[in-house]
Protein backbone atom coordinates (compact mmCIF):
# COMPACT_ATOMS: atom_id res chain seq x y z
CA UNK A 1 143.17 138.60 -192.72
CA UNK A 2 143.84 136.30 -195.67
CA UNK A 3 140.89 135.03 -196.36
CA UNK A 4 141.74 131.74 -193.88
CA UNK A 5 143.38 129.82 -197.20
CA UNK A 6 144.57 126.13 -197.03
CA UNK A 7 148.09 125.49 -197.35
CA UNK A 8 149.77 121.97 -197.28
CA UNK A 9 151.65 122.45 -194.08
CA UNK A 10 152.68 124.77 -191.34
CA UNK A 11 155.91 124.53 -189.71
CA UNK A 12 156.03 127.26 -186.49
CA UNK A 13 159.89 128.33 -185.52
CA UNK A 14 163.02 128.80 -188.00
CA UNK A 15 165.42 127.31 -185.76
CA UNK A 16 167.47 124.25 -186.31
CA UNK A 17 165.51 121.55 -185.30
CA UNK A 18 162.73 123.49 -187.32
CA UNK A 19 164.59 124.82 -190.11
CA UNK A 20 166.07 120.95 -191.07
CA UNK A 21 162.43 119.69 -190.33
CA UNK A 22 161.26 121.72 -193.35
CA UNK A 23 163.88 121.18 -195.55
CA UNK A 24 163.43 117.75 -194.93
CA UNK A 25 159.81 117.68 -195.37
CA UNK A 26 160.07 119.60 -198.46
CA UNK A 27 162.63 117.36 -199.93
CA UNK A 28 160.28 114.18 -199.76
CA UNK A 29 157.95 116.19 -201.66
CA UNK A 30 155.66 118.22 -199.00
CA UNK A 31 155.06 121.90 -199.40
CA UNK A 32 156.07 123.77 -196.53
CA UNK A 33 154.94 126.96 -194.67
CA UNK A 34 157.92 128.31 -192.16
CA UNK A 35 156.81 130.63 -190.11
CA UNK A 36 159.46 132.23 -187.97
CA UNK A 37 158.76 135.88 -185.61
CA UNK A 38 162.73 136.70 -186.30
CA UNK A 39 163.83 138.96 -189.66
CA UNK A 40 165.86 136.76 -190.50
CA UNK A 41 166.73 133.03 -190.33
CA UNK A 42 170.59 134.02 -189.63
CA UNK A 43 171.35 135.46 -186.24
CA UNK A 44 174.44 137.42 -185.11
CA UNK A 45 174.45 134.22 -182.44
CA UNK A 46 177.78 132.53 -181.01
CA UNK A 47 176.55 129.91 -179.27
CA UNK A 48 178.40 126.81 -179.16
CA UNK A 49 177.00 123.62 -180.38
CA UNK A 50 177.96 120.02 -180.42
CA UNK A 51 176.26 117.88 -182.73
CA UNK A 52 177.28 114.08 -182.87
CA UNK A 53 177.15 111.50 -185.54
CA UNK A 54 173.88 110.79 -186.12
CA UNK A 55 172.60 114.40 -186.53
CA UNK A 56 175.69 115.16 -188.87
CA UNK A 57 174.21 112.32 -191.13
CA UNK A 58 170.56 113.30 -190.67
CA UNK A 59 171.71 117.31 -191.95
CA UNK A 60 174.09 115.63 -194.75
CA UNK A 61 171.46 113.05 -196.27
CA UNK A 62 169.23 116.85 -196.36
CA UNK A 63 172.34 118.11 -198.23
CA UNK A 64 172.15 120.88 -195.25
CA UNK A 65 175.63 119.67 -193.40
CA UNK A 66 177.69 122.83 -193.20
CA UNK A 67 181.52 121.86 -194.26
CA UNK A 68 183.13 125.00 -193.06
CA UNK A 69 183.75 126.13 -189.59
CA UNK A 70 183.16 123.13 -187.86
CA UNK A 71 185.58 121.15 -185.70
CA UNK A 72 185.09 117.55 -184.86
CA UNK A 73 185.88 115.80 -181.87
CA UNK A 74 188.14 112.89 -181.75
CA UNK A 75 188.50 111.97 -177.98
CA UNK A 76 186.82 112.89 -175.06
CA UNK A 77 188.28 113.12 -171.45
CA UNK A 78 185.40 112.49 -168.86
CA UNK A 79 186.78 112.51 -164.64
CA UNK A 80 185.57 113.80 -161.72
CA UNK A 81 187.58 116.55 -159.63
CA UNK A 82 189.40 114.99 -156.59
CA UNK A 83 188.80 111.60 -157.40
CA UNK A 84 190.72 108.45 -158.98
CA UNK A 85 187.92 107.43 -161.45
CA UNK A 86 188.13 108.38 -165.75
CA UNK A 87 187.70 107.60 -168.66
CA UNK A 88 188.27 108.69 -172.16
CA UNK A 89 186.17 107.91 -175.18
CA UNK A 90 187.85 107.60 -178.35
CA UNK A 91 186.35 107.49 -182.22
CA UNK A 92 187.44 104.21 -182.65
CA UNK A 93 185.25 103.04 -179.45
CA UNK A 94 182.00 104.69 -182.26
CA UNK A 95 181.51 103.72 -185.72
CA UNK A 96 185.23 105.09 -186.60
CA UNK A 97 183.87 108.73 -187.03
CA UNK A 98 184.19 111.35 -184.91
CA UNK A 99 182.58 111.26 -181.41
CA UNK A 100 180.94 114.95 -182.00
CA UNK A 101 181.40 118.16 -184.36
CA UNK A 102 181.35 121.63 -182.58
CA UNK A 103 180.11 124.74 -184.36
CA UNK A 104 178.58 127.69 -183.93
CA UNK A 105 174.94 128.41 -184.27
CA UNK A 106 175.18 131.02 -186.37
CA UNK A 107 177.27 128.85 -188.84
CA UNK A 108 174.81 126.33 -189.06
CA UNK A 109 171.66 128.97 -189.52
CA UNK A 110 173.75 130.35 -192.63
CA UNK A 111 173.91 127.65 -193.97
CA UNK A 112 170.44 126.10 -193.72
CA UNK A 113 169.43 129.23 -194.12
CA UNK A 114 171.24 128.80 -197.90
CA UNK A 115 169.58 124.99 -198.53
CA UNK A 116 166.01 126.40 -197.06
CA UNK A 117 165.75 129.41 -199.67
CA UNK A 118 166.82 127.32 -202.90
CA UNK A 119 163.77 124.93 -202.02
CA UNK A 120 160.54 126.12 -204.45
CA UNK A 121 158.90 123.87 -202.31
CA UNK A 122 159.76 125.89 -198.69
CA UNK A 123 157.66 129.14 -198.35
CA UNK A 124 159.97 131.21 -195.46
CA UNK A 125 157.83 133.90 -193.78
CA UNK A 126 159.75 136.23 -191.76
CA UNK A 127 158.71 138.28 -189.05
CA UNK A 128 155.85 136.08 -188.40
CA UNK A 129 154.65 136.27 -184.67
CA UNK A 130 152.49 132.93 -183.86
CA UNK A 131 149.69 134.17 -181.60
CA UNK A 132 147.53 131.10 -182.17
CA UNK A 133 147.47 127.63 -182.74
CA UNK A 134 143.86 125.89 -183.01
CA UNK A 135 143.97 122.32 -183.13
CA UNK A 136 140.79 120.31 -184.58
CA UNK A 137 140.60 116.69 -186.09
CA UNK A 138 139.25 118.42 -189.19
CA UNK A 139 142.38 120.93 -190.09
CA UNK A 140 144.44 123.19 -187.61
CA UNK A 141 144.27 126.31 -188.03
CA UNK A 142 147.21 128.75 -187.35
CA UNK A 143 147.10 132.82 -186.81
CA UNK A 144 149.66 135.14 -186.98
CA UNK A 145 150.79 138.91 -187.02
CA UNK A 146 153.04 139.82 -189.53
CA UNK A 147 153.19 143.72 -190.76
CA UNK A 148 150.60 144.60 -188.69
CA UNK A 149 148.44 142.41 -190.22
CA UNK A 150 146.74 139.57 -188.27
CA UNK A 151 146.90 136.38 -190.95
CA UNK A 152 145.50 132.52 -190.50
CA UNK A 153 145.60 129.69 -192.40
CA UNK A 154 144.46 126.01 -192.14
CA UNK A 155 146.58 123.21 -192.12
CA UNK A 156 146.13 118.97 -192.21
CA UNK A 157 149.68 119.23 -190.17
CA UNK A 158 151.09 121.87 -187.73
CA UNK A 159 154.55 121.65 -186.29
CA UNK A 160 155.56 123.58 -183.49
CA UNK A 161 159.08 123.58 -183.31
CA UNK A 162 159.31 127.22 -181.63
CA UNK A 163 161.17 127.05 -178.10
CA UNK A 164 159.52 129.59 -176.52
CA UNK A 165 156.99 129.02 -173.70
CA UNK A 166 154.10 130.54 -174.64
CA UNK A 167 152.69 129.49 -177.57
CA UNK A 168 153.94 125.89 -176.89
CA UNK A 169 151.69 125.74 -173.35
CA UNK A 170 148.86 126.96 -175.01
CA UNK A 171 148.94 124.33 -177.64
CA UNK A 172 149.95 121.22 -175.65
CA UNK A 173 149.61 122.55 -171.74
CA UNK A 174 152.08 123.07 -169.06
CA UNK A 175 155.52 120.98 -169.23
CA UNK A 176 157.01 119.25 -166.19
CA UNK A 177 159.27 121.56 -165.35
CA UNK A 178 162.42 121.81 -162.63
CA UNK A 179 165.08 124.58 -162.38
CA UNK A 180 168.19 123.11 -161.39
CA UNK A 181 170.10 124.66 -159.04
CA UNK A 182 172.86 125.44 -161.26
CA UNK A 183 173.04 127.75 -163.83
CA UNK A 184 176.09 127.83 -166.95
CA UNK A 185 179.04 130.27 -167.44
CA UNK A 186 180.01 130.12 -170.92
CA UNK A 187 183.18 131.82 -172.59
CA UNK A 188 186.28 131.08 -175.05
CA UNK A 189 189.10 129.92 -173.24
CA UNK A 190 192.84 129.52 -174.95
CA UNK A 191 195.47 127.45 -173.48
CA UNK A 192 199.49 127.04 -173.90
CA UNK A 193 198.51 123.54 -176.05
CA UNK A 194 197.52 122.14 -178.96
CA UNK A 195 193.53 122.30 -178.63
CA UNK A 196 193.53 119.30 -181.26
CA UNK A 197 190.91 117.70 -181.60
CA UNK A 198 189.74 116.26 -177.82
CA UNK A 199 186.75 117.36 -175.70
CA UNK A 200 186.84 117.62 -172.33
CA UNK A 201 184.06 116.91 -169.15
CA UNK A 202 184.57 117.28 -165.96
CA UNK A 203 182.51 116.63 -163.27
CA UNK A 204 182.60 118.35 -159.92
CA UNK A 205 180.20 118.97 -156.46
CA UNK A 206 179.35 122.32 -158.24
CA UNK A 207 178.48 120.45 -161.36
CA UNK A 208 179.88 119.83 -164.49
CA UNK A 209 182.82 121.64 -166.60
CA UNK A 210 183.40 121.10 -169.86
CA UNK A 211 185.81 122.33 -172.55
CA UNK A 212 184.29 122.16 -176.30
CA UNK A 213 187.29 122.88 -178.69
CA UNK A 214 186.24 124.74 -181.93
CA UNK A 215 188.72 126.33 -184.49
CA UNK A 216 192.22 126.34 -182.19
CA UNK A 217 190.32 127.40 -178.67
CA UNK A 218 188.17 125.87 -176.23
CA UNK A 219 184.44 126.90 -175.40
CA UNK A 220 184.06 126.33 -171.79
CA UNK A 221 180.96 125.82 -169.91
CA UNK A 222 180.93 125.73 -166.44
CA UNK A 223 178.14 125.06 -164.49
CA UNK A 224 177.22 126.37 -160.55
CA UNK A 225 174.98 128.37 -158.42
CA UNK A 226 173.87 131.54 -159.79
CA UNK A 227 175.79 133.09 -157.02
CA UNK A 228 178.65 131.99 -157.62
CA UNK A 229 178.53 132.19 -161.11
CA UNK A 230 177.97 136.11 -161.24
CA UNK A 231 181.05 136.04 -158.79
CA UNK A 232 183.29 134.33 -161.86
CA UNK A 233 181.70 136.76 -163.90
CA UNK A 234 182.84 139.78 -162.01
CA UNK A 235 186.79 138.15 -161.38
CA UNK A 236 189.72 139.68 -163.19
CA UNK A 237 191.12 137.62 -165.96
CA UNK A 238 193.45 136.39 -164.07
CA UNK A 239 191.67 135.48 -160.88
CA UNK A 240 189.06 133.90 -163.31
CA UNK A 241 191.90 132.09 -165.04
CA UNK A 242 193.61 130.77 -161.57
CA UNK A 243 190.51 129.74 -160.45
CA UNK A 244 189.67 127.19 -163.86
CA UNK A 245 193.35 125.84 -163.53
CA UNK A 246 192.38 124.90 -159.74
CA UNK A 247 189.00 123.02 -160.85
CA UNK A 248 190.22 121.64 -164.00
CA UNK A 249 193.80 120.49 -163.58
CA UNK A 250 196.41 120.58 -166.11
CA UNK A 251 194.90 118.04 -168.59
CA UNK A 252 194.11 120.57 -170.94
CA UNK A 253 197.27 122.42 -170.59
CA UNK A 254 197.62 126.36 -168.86
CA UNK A 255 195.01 128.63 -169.45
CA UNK A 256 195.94 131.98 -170.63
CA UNK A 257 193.38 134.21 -172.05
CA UNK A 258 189.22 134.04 -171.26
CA UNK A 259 186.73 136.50 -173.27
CA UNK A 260 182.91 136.39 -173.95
CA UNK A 261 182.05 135.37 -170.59
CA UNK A 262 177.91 134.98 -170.44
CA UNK A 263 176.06 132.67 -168.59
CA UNK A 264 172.45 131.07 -168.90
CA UNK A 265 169.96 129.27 -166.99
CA UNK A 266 169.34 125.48 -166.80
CA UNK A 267 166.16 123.85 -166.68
CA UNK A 268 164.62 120.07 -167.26
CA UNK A 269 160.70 121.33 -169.55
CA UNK A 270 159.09 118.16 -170.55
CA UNK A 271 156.00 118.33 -172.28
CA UNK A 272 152.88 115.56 -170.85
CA UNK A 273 151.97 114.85 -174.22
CA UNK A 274 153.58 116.29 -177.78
CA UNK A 275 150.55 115.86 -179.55
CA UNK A 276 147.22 117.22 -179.70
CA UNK A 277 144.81 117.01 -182.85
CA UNK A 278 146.75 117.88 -186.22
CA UNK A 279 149.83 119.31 -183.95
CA UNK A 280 152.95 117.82 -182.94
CA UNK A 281 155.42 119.71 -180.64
CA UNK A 282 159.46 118.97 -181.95
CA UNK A 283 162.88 120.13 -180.24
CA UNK A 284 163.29 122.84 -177.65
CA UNK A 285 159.21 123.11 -177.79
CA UNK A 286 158.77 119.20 -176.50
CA UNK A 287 161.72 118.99 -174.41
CA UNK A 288 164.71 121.40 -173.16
CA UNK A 289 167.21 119.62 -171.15
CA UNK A 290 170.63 120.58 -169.18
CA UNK A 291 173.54 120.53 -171.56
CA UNK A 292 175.75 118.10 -169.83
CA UNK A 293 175.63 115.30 -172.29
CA UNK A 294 174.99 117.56 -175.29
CA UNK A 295 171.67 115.73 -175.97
CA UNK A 296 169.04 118.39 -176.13
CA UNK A 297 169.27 119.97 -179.99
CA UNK A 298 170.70 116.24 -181.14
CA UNK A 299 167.27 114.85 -180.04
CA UNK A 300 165.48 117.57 -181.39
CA UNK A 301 166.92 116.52 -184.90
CA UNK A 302 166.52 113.12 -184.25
CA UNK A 303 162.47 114.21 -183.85
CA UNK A 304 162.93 115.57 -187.20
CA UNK A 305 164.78 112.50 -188.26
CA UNK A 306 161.87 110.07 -187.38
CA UNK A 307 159.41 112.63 -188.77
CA UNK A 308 160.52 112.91 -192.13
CA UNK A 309 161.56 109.35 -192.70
CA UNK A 310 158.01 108.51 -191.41
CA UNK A 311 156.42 110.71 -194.42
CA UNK A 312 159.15 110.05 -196.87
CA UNK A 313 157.99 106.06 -196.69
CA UNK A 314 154.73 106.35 -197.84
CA UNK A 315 152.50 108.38 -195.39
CA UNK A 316 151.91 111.49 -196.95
CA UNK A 317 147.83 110.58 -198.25
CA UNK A 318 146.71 111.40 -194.60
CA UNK A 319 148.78 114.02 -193.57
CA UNK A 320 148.30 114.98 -189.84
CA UNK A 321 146.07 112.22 -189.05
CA UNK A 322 145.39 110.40 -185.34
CA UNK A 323 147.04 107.02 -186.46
CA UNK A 324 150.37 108.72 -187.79
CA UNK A 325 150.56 111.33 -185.01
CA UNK A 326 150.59 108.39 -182.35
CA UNK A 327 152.46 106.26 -184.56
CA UNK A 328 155.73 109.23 -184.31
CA UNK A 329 154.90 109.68 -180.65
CA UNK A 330 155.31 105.64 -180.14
CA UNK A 331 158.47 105.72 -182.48
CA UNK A 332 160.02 108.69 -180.52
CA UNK A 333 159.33 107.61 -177.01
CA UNK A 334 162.30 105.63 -175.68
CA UNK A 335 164.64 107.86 -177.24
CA UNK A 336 163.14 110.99 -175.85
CA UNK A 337 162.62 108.95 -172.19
CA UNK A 338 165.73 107.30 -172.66
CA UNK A 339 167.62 111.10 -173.45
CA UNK A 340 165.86 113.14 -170.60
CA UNK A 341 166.57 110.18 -168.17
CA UNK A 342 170.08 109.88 -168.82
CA UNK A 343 170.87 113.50 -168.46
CA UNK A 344 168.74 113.95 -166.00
CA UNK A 345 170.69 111.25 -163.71
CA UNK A 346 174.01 112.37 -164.92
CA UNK A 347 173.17 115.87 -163.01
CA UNK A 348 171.95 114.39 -160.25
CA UNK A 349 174.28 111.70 -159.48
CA UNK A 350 177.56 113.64 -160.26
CA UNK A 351 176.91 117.19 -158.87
CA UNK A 352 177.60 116.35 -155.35
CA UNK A 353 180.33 115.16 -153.22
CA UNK A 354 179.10 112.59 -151.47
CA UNK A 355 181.39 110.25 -150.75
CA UNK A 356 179.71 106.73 -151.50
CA UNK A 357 178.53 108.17 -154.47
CA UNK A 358 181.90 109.98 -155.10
CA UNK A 359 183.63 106.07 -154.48
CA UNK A 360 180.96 104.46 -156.89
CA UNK A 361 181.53 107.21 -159.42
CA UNK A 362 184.68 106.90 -159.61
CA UNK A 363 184.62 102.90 -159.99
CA UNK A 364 181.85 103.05 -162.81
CA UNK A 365 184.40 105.41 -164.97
CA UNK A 366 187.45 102.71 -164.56
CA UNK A 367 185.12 100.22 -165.51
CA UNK A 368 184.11 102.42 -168.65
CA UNK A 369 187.91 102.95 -169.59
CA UNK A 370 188.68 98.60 -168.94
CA UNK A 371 185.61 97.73 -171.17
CA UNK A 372 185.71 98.54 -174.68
CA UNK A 373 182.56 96.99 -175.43
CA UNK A 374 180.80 99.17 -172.51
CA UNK A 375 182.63 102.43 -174.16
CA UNK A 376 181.26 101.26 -177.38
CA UNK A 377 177.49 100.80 -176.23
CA UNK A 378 178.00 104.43 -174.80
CA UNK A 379 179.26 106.49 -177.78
CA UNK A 380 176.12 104.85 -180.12
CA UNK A 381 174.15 106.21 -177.46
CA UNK A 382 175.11 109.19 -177.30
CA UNK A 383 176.11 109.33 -181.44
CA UNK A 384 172.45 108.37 -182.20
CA UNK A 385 169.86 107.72 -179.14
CA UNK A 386 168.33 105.17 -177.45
């Protein structure tokens, strides 16, 4: 061990949400202690994200906004398969920025990655596997392996921003959880026309498809059963291809080429309470949501958001205590319910194919398209939370 030394404050999980927490924290003048399990804070990873207004400000006022590789989305095509009903979202229905920005993870990690290790103030550990978090009113107190070596340290503050299960249920107790029925194909999908810059969502009895357009191709996601999904998998190129055109239509032009195809689960993991005595759960560790409005890692930066404008105003003397703690969980709470509800009810209502549901669906998107200030109310929702 180490001797169980004080340090200012720990920060558990080097993605993201807990990567731009640090730099954050570090930038209104609090010493930081990342510790992530990974080698590295870059990962060979090619997941597509889609990160809207309000967390492109958040990462630029951090001076952590990655200008390269990243292609923002102008428009957005939402309809329903088989149905009369849509509506599309334009930037000029926002604050006259773009409705979104798409990018890969691995682009992002680079870069914060970059802003994290010219910080004095940031101490990255790699290769640090969290076994422990102790929470106490007095100090928290943190243990970890790292060569072999079991470590701890104390801490007025401890931030678990680390996605996996089970540390964070040890620390704050079992989420409410539900596995959706659906799980998500993803791949890269090119078509015979200009991708430009226009997202696409489509919503269907299966569940929702949607077409994320990054650097002159489209990431698809498209959700169903597992069954079927490893069926899609398995299908020729061209079957696969035939099959998309069916769902999706023409809108998007004529597919012609699909690689990468991989597909994950989808699950709703709500934690009871993100707080316990000198802890605080943020991101993928206090919620994990389906992706079907693209609100889950956006709301994790908005908890970082809150966070660090919470100490950079004046409550850094008493770091960690029981009035701050509740006073972030109060600040965050009709965002995060707000968030989890609406995706939540966007899953449920549109993955079916009933038809007084299909009728009313249908209705509520030529209403969206007639009323501007309607569109308007949605896209600072979804640019910047509740």
């Amino acid at each position: 061990m180490d001797g169980g030394h004080t340090t200012p404050l720990i920060l558990v999980g080097g993605g993201p949400v807990g990567t731009a927490t640090a730099i954050g924290l570090v930038r209104a003048g609090i010493p930081v202690r990342l510790l992530e399990a990974r080698p590295s804070l870059r990962a060979a990873d090619q997941r597509t994200l889609a990160l809207t207004q309000g967390s492109r400000e958040f990462l630029e006022g951090l001076g952590a906004w990655p200008h390269r590789g990243v292609t923002p989305i102008d428009e957005i095509h939402v309809s329903q398969r088989g149905r009369w009903g849509q509506t599309v979202l334009e930037r000029d229905d926002g604050t006259g920025q773009a409705l979104g920005y798409v990018l890969l993870y691995n682009t992002l990690m680079a870069h914060l990655d970059e802003v994290a290790r010219s910080l004095p103030g940031l101490s990255l550990e790699m290769g640090a596997e969290v076994t422990e978090v102790i929470p106490d009113w007095s100090r928290a107190t943190v243990v970890w392996c790292a060569a072999g070596q079991e470590q701890r340290a104390d801490s007025p503050l401890v931030l678990v921003a680390d996605g996996g299960r089970g540390l964070t249920e040890r620390v704050f107790g079992a989420p409410h959880e539900k596995a959706y029925d659906q799980v998500a194909l993803v791949a890269r999908v090119e078509t015979d026309q200009d991708v430009r810059h226009r997202a696409f969502e489509r919503f269907t009895a299966q569940g929702p498809v949607a077409l994320l357009p990054l650097e002159g191709r489209y990431t698809l996601i498209w959700t169903g059963t597992r069954e079927v999904t490893e069926e899609r998998l398995a299908w020729a190129e061209s079957h696969f291809l035939a099959h998309l055109q069916e769902v999706f239509g023409d809108r998007a032009g004529n597919f012609r080429r699909v690689e990468a195809r991989n597909w994950f689960p989808l699950s709703l993991r709500v934690l009871g309470s993100v707080m316990r005595p000198r802890c605080l759960a943020l991101g993928n560790a206090a919620q994990t949501m389906h992706p079907v409005a693209g609100q889950g890692l956006n709301m994790g930066l908005r908890d970082a958001a809150t966070l660090v404008d919470m100490l950079r105003d004046g409550q850094q003397s008493d770091l960690g205590s029981a009035t701050q703690l509740a006073s972030y969980v109060a600040a965050r709470r009709r965002d995060r319910y707000g968030g989890i509800g609406l995706t939540h009810a966007l899953v449920t209502l549109f993955s079916n194919d009933w038809p007084i549901l299909s009728e009313g669906r249908s209705m509520g998107l030529a209403a969206l398209n007639a009323l501007p200030w309607a569109r308007r109310t949605l896209t600072r929702v979804m640019s910047f939370g509740f």
